[in-house]
PDB file of N, CA and C in Angstrom:
ATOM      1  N   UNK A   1     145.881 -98.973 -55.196  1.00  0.00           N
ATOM      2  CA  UNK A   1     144.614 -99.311 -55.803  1.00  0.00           C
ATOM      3  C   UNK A   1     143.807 -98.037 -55.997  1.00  0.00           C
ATOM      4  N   UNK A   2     143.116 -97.865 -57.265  1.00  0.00           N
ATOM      5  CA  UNK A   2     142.380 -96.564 -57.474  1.00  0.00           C
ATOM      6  C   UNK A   2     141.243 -97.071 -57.510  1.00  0.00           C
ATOM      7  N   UNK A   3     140.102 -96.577 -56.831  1.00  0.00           N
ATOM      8  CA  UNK A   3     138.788 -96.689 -56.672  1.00  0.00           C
ATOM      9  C   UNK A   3     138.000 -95.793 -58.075  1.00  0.00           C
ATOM     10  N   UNK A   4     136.988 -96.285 -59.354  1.00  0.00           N
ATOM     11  CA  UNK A   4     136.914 -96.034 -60.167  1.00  0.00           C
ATOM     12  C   UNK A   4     135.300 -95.636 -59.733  1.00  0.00           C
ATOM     13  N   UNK A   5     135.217 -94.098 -59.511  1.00  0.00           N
ATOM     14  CA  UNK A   5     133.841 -93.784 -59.124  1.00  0.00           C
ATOM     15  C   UNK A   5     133.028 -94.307 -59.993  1.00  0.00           C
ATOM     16  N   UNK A   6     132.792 -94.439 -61.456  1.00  0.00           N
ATOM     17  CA  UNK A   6     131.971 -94.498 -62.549  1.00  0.00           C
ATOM     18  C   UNK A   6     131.600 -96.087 -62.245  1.00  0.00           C
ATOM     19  N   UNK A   7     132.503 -97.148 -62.007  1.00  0.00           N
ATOM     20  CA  UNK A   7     132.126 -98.273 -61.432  1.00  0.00           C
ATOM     21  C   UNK A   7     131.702 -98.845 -60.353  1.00  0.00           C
ATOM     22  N   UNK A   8     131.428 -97.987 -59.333  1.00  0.00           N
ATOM     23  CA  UNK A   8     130.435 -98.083 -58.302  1.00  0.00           C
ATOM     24  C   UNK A   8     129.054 -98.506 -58.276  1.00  0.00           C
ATOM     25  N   UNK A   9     128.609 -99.177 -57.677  1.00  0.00           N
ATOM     26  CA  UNK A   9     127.424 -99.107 -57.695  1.00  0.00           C
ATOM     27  C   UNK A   9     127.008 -99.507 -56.408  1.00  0.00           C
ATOM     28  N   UNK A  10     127.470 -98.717 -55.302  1.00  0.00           N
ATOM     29  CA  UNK A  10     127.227 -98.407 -54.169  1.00  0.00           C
ATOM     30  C   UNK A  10     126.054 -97.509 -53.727  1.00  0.00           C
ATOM     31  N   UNK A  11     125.078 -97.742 -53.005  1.00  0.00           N
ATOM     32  CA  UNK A  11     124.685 -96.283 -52.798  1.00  0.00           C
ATOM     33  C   UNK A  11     125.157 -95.824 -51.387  1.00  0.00           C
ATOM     34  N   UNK A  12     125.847 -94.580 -51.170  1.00  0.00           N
ATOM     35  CA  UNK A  12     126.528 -93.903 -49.834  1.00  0.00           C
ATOM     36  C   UNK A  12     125.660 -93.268 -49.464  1.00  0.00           C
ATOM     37  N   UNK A  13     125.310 -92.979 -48.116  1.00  0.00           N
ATOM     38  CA  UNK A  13     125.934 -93.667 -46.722  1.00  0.00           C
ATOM     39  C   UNK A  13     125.612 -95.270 -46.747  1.00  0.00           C
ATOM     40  N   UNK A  14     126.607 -96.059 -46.112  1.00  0.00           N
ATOM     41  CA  UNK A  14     125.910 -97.305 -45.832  1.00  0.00           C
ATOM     42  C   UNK A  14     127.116 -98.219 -45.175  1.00  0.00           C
ATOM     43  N   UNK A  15     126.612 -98.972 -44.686  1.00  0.00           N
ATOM     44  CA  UNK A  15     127.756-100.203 -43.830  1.00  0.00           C
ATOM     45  C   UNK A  15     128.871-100.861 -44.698  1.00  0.00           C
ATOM     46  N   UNK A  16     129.818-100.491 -44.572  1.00  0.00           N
ATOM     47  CA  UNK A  16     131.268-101.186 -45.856  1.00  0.00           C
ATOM     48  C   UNK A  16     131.732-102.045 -45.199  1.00  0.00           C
ATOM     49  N   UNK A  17     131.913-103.301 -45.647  1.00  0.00           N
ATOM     50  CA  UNK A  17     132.896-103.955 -45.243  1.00  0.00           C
ATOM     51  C   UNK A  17     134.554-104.100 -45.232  1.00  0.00           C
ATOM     52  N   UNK A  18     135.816-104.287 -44.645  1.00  0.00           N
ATOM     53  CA  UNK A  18     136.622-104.041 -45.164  1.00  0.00           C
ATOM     54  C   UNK A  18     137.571-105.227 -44.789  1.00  0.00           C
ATOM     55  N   UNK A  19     138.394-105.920 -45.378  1.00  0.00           N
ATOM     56  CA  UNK A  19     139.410-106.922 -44.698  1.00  0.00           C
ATOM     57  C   UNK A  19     140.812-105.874 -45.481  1.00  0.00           C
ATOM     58  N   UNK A  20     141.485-106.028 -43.838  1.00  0.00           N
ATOM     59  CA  UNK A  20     142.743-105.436 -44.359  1.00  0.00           C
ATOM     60  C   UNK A  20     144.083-106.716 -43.725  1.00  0.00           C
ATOM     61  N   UNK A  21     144.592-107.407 -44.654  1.00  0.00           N
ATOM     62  CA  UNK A  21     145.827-108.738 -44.324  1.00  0.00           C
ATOM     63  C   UNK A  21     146.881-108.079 -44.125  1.00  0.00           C
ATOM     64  N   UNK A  22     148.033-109.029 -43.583  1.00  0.00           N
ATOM     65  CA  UNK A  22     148.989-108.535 -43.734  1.00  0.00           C
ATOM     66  C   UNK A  22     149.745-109.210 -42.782  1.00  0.00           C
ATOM     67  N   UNK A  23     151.222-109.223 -42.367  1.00  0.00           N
ATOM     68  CA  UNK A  23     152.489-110.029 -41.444  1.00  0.00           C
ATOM     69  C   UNK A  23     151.538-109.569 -40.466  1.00  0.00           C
ATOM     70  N   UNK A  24     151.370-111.146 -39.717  1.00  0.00           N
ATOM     71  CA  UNK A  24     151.204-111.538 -38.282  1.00  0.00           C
ATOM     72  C   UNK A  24     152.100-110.887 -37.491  1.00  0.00           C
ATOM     73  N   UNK A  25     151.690-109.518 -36.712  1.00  0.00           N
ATOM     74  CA  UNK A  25     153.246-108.978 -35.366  1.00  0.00           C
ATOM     75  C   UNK A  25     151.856-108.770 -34.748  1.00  0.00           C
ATOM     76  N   UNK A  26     152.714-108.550 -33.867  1.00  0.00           N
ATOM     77  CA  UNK A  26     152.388-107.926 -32.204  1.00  0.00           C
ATOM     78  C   UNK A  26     151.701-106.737 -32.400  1.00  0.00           C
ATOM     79  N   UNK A  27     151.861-105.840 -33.374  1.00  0.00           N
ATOM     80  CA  UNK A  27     151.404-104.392 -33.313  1.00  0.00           C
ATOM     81  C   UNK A  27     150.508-104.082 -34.576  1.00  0.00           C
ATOM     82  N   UNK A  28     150.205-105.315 -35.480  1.00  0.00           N
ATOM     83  CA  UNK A  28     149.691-104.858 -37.321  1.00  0.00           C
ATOM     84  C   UNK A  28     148.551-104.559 -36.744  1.00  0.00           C
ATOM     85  N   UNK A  29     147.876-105.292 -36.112  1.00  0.00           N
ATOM     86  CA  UNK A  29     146.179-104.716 -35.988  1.00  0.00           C
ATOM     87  C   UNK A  29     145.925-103.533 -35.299  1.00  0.00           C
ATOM     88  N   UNK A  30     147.057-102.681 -34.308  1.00  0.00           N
ATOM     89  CA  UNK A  30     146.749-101.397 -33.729  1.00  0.00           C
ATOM     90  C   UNK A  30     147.079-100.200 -34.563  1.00  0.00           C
ATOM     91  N   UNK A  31     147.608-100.757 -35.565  1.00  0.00           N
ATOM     92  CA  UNK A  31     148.353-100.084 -36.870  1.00  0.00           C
ATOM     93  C   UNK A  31     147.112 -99.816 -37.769  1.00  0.00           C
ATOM     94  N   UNK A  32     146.550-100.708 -38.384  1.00  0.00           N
ATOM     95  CA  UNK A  32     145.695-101.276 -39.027  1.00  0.00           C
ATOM     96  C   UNK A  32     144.070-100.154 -38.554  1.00  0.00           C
ATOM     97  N   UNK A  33     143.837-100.548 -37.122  1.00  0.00           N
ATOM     98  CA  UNK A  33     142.871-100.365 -36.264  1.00  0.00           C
ATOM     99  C   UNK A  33     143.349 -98.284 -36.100  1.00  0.00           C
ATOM    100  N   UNK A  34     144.045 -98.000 -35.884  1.00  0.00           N
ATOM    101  CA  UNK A  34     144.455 -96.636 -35.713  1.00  0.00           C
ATOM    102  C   UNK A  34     144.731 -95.785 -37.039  1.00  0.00           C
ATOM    103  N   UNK A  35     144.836 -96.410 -38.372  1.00  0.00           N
ATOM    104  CA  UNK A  35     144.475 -95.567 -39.486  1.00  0.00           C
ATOM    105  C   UNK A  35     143.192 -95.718 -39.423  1.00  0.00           C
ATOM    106  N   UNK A  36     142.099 -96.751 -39.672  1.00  0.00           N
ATOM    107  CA  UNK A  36     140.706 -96.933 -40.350  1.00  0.00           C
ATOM    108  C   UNK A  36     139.706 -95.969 -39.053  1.00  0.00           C
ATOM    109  N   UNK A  37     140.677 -95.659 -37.470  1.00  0.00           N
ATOM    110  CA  UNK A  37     139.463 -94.873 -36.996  1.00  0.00           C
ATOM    111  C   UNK A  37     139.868 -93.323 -37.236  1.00  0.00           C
ATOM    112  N   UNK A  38     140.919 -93.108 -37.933  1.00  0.00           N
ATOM    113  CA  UNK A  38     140.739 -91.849 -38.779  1.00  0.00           C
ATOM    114  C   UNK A  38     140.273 -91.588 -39.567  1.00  0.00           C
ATOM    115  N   UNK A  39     139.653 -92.611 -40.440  1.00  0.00           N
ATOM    116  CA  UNK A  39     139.194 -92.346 -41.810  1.00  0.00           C
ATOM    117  C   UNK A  39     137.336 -92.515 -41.409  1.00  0.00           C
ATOM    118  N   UNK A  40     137.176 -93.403 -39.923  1.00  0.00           N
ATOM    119  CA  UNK A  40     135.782 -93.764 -39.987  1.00  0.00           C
ATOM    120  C   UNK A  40     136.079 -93.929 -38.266  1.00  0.00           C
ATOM    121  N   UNK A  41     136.074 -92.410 -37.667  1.00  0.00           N
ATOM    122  CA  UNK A  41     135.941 -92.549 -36.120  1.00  0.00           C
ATOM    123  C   UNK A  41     134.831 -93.078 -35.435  1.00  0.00           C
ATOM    124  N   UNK A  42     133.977 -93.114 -36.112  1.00  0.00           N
ATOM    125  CA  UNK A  42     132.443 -93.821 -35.411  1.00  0.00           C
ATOM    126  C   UNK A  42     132.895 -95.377 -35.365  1.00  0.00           C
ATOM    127  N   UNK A  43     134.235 -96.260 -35.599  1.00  0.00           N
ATOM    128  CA  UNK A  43     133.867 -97.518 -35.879  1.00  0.00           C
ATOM    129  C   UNK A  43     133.161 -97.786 -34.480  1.00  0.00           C
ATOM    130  N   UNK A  44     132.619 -99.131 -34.420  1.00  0.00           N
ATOM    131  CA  UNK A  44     132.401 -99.761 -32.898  1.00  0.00           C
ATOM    132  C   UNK A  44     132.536-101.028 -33.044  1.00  0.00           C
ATOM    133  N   UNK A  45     133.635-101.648 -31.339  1.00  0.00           N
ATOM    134  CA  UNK A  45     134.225-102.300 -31.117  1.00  0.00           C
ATOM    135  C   UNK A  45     133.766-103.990 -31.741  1.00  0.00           C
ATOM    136  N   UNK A  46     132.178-104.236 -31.890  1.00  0.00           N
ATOM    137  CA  UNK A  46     131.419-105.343 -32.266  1.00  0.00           C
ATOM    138  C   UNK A  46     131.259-105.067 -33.991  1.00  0.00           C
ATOM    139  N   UNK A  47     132.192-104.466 -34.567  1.00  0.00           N
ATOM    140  CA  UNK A  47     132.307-104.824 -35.932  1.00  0.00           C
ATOM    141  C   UNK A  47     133.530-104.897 -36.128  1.00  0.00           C
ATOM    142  N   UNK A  48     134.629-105.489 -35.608  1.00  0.00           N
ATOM    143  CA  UNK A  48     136.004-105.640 -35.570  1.00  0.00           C
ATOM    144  C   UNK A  48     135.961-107.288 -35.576  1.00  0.00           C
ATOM    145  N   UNK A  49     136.831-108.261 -35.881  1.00  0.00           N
ATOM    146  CA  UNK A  49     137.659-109.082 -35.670  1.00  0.00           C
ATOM    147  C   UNK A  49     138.166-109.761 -36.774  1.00  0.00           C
ATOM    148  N   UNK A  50     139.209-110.373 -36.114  1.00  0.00           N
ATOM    149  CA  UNK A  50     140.455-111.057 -36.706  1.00  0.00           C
ATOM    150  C   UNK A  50     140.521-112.285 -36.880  1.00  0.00           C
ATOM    151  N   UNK A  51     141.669-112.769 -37.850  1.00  0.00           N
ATOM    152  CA  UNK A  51     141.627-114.031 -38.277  1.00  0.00           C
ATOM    153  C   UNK A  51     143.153-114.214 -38.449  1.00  0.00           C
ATOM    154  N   UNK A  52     143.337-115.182 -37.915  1.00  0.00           N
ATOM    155  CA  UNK A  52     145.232-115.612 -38.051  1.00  0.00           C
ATOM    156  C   UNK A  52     145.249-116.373 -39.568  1.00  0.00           C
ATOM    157  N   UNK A  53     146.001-116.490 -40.250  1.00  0.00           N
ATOM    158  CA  UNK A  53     145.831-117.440 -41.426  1.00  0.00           C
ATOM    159  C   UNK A  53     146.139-118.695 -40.408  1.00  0.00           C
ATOM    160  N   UNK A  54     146.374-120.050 -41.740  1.00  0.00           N
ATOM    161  CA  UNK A  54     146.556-121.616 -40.870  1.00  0.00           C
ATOM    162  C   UNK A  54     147.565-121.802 -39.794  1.00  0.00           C
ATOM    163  N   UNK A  55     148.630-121.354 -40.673  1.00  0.00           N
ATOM    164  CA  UNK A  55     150.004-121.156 -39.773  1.00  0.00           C
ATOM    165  C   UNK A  55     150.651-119.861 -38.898  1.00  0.00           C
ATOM    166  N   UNK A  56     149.390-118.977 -38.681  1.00  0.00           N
ATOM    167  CA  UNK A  56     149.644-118.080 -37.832  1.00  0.00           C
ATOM    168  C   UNK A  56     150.666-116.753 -38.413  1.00  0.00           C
ATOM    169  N   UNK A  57     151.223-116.882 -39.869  1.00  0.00           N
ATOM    170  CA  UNK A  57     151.980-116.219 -39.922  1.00  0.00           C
ATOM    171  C   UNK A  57     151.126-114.394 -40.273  1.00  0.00           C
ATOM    172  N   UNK A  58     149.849-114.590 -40.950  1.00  0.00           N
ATOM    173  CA  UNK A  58     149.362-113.477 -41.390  1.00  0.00           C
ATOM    174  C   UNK A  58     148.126-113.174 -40.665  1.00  0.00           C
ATOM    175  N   UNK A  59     147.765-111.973 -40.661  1.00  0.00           N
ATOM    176  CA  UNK A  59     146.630-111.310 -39.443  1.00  0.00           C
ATOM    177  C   UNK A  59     145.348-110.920 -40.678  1.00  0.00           C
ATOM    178  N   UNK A  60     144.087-111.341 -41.002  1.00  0.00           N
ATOM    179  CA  UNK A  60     143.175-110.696 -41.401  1.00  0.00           C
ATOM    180  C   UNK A  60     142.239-110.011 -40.564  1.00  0.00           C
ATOM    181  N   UNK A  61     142.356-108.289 -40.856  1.00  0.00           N
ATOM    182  CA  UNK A  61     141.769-107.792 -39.868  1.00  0.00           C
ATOM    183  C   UNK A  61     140.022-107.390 -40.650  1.00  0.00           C
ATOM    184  N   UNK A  62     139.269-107.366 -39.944  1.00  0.00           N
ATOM    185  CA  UNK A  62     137.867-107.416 -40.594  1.00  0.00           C
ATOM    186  C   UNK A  62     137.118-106.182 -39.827  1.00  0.00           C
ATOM    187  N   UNK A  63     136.434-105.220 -40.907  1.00  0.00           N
ATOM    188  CA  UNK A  63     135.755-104.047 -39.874  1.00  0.00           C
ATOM    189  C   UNK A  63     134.581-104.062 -41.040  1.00  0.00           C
ATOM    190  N   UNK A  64     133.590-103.371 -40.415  1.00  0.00           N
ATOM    191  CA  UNK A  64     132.567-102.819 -41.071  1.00  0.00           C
ATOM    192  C   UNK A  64     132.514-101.045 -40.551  1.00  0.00           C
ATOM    193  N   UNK A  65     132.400-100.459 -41.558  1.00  0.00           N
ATOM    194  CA  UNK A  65     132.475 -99.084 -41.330  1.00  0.00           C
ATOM    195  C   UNK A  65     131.378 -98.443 -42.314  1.00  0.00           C
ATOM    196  N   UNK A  66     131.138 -97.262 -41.531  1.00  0.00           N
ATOM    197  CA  UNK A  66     129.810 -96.146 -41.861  1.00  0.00           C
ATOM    198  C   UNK A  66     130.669 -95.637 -42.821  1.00  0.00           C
ATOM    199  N   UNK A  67     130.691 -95.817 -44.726  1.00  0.00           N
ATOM    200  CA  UNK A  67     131.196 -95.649 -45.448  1.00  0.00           C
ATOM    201  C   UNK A  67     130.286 -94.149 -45.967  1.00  0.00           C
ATOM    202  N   UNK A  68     130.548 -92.787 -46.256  1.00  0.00           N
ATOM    203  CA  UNK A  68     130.495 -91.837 -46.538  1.00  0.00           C
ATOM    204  C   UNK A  68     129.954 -91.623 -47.652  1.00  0.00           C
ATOM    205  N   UNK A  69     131.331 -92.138 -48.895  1.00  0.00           N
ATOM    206  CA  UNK A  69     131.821 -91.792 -50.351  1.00  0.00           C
ATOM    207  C   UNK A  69     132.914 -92.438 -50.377  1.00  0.00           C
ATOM    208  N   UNK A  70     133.074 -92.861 -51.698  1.00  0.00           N
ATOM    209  CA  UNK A  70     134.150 -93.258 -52.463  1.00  0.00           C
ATOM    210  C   UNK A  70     135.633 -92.173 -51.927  1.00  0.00           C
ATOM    211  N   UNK A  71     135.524 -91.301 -52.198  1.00  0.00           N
ATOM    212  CA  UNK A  71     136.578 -90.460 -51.170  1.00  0.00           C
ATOM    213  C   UNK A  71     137.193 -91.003 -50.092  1.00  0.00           C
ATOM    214  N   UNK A  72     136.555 -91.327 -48.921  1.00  0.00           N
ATOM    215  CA  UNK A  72     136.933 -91.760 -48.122  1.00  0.00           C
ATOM    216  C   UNK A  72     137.193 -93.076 -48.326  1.00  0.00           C
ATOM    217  N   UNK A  73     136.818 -93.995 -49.366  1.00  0.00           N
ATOM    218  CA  UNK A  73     137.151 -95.715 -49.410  1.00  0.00           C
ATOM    219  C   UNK A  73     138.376 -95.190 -49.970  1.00  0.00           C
ATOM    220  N   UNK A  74     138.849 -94.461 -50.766  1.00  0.00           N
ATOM    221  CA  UNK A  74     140.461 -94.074 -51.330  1.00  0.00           C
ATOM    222  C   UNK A  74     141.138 -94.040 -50.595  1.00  0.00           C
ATOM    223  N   UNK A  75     141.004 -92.587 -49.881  1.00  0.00           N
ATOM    224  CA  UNK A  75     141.677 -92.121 -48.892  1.00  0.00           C
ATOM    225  C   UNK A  75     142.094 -93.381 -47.426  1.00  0.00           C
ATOM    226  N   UNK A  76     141.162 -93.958 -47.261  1.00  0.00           N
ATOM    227  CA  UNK A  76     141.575 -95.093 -46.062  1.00  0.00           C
ATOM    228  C   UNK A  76     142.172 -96.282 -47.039  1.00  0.00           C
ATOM    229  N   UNK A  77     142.017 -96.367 -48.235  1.00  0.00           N
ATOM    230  CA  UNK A  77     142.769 -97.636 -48.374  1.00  0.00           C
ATOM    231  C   UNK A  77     144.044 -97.276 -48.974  1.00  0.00           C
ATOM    232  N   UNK A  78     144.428 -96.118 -49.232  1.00  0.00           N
ATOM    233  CA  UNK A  78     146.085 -95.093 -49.672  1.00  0.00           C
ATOM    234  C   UNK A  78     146.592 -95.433 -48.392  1.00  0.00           C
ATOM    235  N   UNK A  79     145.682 -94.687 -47.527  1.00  0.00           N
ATOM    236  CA  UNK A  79     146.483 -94.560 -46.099  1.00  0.00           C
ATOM    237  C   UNK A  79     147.067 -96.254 -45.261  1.00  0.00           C
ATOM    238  N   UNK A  80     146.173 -96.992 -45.717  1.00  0.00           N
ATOM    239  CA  UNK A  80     146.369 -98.077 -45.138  1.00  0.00           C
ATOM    240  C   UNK A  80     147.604 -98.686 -45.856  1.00  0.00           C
ATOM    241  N   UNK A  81     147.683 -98.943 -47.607  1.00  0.00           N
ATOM    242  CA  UNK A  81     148.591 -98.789 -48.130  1.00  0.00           C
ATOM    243  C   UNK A  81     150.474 -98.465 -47.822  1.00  0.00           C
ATOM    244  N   UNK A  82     150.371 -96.931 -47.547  1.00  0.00           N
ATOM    245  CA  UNK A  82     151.167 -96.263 -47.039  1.00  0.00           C
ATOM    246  C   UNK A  82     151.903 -97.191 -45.669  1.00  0.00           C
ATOM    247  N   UNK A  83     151.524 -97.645 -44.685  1.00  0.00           N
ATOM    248  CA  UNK A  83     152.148 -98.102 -43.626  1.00  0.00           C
ATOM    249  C   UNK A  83     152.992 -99.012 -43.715  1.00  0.00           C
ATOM    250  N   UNK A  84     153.259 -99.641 -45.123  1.00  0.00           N
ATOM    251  CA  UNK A  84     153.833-100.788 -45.377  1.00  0.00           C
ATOM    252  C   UNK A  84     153.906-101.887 -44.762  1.00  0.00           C
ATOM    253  N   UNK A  85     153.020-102.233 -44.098  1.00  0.00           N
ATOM    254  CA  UNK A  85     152.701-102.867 -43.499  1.00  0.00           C
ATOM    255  C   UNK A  85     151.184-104.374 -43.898  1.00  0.00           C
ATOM    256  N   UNK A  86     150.558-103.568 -44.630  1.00  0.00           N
ATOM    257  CA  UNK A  86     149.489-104.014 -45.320  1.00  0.00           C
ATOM    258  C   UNK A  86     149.828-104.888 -46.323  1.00  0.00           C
ATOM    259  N   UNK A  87     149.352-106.085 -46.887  1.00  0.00           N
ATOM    260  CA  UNK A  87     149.676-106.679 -47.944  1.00  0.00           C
ATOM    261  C   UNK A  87     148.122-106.729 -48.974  1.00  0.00           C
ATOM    262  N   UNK A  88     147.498-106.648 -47.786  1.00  0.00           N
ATOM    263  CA  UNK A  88     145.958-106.493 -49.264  1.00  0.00           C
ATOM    264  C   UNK A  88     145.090-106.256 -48.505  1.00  0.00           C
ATOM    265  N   UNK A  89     143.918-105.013 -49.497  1.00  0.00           N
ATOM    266  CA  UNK A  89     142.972-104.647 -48.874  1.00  0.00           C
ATOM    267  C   UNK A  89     141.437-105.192 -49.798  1.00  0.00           C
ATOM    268  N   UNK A  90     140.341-105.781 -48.890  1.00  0.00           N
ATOM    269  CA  UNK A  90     139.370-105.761 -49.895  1.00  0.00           C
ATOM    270  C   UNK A  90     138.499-105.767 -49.378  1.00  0.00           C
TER     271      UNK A  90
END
């Protein structure tokens, strides 16, 4: 996904929301949780949680993060991307 600066209409710094889905395991959310505090090390622990879908098979993980710039919404959602692990970010 390419983030289209010209279509922003964000103003940065400010609180982002982010849901990142993906296969229900044992390990997606420390996966998940251990890229986004590289991209946004300030997260804190009371803007985190999760959601199983109906049948438990998929994990929606939910953060709010001190969003920078568009830069960094790229860069963490490539990276998140990358793990193959992710099935959608929004």
């Amino acid at each position: 996904m390419q983030i289209d600066e010209d279509s922003i209409k964000i103003q940065f710094p400010c609180d982002y929301p982010v849901k990142v889905m993906g296969k229900n395991s044992d390990d997606f959310s420390d996966v998940v949780l251990e890229v986004i505090r590289r991209h946004a090390p300030d997260l804190r622990e009371e803007n985190i949680s999760f959601r199983p879908s109906r049948q438990n098979n998929y994990l929606a993980v939910n953060v709010t993060i001190y969003a920078t710039g568009v830069q960094q919404l790229q860069a963490l959602f490539d990276d998140l991307k990358a793990t193959g692990r992710v099935t959608m970010v929004l």
